[in-house]
PDB file of N, CA and C in Angstrom:
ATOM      1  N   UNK A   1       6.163   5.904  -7.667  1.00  0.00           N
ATOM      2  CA  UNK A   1       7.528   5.446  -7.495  1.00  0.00           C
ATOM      3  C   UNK A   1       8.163   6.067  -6.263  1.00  0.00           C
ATOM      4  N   UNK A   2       7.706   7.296  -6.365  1.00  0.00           N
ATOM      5  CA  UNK A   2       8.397   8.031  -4.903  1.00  0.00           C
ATOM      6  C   UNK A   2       8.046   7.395  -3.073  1.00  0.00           C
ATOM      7  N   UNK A   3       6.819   6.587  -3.725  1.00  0.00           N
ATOM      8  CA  UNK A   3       6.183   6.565  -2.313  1.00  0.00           C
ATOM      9  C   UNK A   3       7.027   4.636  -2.058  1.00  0.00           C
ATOM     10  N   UNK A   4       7.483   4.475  -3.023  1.00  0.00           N
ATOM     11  CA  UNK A   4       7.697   2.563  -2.727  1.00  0.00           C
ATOM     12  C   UNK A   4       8.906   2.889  -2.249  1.00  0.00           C
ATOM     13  N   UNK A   5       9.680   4.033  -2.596  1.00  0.00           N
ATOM     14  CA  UNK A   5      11.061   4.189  -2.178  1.00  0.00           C
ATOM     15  C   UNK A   5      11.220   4.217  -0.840  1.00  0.00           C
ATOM     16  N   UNK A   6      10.030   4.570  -0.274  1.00  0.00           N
ATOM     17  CA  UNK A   6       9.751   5.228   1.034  1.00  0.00           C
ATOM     18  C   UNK A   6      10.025   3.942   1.850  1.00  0.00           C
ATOM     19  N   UNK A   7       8.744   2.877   1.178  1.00  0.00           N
ATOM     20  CA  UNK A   7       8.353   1.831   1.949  1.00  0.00           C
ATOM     21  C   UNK A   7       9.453   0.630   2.377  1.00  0.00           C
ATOM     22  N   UNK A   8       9.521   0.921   3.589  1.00  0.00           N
ATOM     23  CA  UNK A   8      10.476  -0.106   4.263  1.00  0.00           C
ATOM     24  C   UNK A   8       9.489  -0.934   5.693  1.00  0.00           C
ATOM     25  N   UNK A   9       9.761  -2.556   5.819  1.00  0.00           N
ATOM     26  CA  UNK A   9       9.220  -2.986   7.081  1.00  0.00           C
ATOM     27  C   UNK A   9      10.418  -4.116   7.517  1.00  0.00           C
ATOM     28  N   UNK A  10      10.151  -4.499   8.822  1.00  0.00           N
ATOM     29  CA  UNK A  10      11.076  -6.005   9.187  1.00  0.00           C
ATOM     30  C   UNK A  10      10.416  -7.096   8.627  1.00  0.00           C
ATOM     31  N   UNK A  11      11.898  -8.496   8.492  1.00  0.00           N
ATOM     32  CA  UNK A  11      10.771  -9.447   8.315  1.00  0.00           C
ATOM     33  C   UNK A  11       9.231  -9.826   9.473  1.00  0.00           C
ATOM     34  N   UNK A  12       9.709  -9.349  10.587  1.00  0.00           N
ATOM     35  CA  UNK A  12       9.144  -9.750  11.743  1.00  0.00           C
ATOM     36  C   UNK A  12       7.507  -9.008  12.082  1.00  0.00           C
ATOM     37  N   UNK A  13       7.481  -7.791  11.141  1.00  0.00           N
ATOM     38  CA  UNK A  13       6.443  -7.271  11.034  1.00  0.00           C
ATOM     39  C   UNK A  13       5.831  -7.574   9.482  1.00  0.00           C
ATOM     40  N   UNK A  14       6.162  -8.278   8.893  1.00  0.00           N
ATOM     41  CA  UNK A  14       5.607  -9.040   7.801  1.00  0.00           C
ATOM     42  C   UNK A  14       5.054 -10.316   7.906  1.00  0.00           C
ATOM     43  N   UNK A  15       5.984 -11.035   8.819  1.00  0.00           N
ATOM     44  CA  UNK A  15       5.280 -12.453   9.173  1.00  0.00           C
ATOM     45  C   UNK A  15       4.238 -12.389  10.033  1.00  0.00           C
ATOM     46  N   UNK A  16       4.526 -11.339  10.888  1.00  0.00           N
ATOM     47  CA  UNK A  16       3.391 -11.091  11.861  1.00  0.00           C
ATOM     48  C   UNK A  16       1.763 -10.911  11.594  1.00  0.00           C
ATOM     49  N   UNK A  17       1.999 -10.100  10.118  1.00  0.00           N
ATOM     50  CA  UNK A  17       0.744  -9.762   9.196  1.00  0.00           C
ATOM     51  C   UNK A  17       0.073 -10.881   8.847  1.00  0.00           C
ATOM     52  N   UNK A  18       1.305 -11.643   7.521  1.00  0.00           N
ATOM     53  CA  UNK A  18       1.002 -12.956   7.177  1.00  0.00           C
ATOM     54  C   UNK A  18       0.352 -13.873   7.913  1.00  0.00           C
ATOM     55  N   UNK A  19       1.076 -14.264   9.059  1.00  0.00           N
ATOM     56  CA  UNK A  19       0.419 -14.975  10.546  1.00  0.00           C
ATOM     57  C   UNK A  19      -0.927 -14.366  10.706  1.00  0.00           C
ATOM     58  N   UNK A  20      -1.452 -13.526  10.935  1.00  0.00           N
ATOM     59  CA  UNK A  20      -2.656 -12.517  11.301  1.00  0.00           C
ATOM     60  C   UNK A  20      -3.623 -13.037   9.996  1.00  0.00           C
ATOM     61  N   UNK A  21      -3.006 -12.575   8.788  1.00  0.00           N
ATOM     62  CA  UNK A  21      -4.062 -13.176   7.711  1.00  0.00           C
ATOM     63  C   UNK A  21      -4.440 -14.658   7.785  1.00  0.00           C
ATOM     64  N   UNK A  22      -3.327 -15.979   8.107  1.00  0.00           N
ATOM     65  CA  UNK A  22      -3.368 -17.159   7.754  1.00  0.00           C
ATOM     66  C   UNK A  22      -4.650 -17.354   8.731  1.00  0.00           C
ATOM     67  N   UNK A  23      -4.039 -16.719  10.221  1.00  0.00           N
ATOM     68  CA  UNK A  23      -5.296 -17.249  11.487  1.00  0.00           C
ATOM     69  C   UNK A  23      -6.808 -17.050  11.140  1.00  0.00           C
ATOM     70  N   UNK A  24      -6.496 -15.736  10.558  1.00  0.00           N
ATOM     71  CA  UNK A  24      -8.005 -14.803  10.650  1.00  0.00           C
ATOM     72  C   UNK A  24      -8.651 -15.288   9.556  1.00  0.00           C
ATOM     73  N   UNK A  25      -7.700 -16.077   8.203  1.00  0.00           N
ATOM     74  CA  UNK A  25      -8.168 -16.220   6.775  1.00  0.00           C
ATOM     75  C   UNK A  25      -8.895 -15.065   6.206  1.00  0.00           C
ATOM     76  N   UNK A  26      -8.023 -14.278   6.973  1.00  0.00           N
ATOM     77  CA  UNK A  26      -8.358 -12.717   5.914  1.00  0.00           C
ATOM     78  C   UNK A  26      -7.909 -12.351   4.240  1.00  0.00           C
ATOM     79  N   UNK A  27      -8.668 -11.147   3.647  1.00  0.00           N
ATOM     80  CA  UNK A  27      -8.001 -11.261   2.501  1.00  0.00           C
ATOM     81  C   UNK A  27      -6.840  -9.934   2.500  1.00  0.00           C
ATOM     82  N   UNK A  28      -6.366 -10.147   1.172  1.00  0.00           N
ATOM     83  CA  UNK A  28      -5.279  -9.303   0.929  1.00  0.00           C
ATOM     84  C   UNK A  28      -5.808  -8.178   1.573  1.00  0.00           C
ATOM     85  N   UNK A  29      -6.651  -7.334   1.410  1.00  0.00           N
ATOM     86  CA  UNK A  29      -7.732  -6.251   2.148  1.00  0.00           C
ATOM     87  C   UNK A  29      -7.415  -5.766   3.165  1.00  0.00           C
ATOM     88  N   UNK A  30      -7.967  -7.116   3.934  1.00  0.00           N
ATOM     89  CA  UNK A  30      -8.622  -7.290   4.931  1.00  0.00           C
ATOM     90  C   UNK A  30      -6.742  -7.342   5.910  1.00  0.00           C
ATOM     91  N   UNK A  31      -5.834  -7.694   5.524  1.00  0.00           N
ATOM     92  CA  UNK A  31      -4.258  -7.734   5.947  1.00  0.00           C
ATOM     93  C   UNK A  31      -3.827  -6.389   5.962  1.00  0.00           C
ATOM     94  N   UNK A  32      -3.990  -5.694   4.919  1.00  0.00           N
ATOM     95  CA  UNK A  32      -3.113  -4.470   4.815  1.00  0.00           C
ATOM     96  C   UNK A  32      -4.020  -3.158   5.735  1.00  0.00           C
ATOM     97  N   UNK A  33      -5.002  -3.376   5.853  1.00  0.00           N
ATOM     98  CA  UNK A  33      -6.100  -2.407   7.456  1.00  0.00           C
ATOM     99  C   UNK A  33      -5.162  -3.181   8.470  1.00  0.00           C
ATOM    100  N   UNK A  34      -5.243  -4.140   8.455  1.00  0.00           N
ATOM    101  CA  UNK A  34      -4.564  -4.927  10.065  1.00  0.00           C
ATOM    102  C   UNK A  34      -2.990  -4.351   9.895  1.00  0.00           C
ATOM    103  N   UNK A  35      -2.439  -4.553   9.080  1.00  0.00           N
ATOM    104  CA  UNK A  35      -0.636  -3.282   9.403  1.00  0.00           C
ATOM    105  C   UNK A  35      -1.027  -2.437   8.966  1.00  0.00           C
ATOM    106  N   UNK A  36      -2.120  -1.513   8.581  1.00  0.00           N
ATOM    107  CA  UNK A  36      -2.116  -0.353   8.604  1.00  0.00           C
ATOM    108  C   UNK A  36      -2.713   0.380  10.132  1.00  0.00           C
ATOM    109  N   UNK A  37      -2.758  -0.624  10.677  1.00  0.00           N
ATOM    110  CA  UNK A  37      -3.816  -0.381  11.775  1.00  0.00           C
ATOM    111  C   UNK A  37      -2.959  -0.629  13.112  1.00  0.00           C
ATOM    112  N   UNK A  38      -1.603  -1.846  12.449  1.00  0.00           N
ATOM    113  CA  UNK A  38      -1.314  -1.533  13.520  1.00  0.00           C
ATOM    114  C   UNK A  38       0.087  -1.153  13.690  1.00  0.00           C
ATOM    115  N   UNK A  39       0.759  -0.665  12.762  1.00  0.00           N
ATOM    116  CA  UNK A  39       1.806  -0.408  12.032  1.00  0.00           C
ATOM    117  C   UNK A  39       2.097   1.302  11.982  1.00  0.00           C
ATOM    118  N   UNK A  40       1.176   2.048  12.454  1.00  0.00           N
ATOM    119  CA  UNK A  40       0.907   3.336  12.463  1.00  0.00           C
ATOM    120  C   UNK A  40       2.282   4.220  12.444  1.00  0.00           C
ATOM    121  N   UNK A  41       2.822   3.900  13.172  1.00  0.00           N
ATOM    122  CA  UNK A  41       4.692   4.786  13.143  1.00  0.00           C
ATOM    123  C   UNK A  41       5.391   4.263  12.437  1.00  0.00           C
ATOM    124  N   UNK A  42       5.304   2.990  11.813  1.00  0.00           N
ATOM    125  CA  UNK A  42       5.940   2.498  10.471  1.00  0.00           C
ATOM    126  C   UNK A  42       5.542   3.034   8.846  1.00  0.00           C
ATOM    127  N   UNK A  43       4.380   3.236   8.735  1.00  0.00           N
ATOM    128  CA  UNK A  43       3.887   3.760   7.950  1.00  0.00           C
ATOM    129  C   UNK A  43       3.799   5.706   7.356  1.00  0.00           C
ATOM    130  N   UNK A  44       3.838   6.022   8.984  1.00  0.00           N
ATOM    131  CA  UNK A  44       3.663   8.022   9.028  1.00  0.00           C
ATOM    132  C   UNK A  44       4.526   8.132   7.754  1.00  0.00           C
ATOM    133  N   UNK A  45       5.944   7.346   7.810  1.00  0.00           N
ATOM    134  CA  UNK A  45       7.246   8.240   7.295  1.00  0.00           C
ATOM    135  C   UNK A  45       7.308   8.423   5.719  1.00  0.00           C
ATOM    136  N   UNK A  46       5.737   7.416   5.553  1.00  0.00           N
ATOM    137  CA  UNK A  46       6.180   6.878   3.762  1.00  0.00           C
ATOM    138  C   UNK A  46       5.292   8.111   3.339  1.00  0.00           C
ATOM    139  N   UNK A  47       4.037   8.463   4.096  1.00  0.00           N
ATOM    140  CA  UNK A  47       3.585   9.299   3.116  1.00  0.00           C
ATOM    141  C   UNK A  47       3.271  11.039   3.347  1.00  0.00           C
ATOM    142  N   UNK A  48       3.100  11.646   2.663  1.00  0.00           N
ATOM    143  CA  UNK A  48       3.262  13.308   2.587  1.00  0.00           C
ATOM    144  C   UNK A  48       1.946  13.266   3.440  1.00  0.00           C
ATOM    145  N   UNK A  49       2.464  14.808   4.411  1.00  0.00           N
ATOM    146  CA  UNK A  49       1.018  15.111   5.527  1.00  0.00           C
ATOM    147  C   UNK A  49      -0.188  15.041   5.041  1.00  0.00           C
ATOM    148  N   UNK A  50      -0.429  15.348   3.723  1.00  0.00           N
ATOM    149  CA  UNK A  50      -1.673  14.880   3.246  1.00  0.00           C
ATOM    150  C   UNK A  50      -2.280  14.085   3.508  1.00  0.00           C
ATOM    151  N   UNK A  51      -1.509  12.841   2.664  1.00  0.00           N
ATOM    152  CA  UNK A  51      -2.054  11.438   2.423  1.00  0.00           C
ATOM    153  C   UNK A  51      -2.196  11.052   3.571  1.00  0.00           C
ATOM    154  N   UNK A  52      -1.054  11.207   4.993  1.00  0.00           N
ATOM    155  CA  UNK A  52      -1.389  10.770   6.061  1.00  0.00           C
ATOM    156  C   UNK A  52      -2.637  10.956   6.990  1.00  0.00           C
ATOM    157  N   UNK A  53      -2.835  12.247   6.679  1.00  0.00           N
ATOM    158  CA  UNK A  53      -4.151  12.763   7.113  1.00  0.00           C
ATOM    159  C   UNK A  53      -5.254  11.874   6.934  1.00  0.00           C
ATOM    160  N   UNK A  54      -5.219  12.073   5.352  1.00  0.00           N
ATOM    161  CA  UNK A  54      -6.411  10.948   4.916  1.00  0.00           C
ATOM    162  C   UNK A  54      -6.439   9.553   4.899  1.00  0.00           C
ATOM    163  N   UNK A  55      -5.175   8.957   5.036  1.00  0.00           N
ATOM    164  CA  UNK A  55      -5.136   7.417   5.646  1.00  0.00           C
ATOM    165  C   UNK A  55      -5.821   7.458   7.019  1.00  0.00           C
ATOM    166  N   UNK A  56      -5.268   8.406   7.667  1.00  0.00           N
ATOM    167  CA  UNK A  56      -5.246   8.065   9.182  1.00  0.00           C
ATOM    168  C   UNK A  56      -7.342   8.222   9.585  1.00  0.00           C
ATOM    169  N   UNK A  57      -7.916   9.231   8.775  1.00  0.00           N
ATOM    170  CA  UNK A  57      -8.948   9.243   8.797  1.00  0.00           C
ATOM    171  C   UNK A  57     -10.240   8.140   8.536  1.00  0.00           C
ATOM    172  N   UNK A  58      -9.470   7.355   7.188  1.00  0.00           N
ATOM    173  CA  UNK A  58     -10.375   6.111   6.667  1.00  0.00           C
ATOM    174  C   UNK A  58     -10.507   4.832   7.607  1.00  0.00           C
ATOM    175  N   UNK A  59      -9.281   5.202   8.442  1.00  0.00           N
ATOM    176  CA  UNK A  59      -8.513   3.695   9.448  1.00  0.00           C
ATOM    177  C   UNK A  59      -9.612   4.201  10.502  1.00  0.00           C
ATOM    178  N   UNK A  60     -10.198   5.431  11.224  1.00  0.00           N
ATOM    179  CA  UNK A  60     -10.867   5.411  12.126  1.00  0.00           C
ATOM    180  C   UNK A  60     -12.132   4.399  12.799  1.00  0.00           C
TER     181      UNK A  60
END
């Protein structure tokens, strides 16, 4: 619960995703690596240095 509180984006970086999945016919998956990937300073703020650590590691 603590971490959804966190989570904030624009519509404009949501459609952008959406758009990205429709082109690519990616899956749900395969969308959330692509804004996690490319979303990187949108994302730092939601989670504790930890988790970021280890997100930022799996995305390599």
């Amino acid at each position: 619960a603590a971490l959804m509180s966190k989570v904030t984006f624009t519509d404009e970086q949501m459609s952008e995703t959406l758009a990205w999945q429709d082109s690519k016919k990616a899956s749900a998956d395969e969308s959330a690596v692509h804004f996690l990937t490319t979303y990187k300073t949108i994302w730092a703020d939601w989670l504790s240095p930890e988790a970021k650590e280890k997100l930022a590691a799996v995305l390599k």
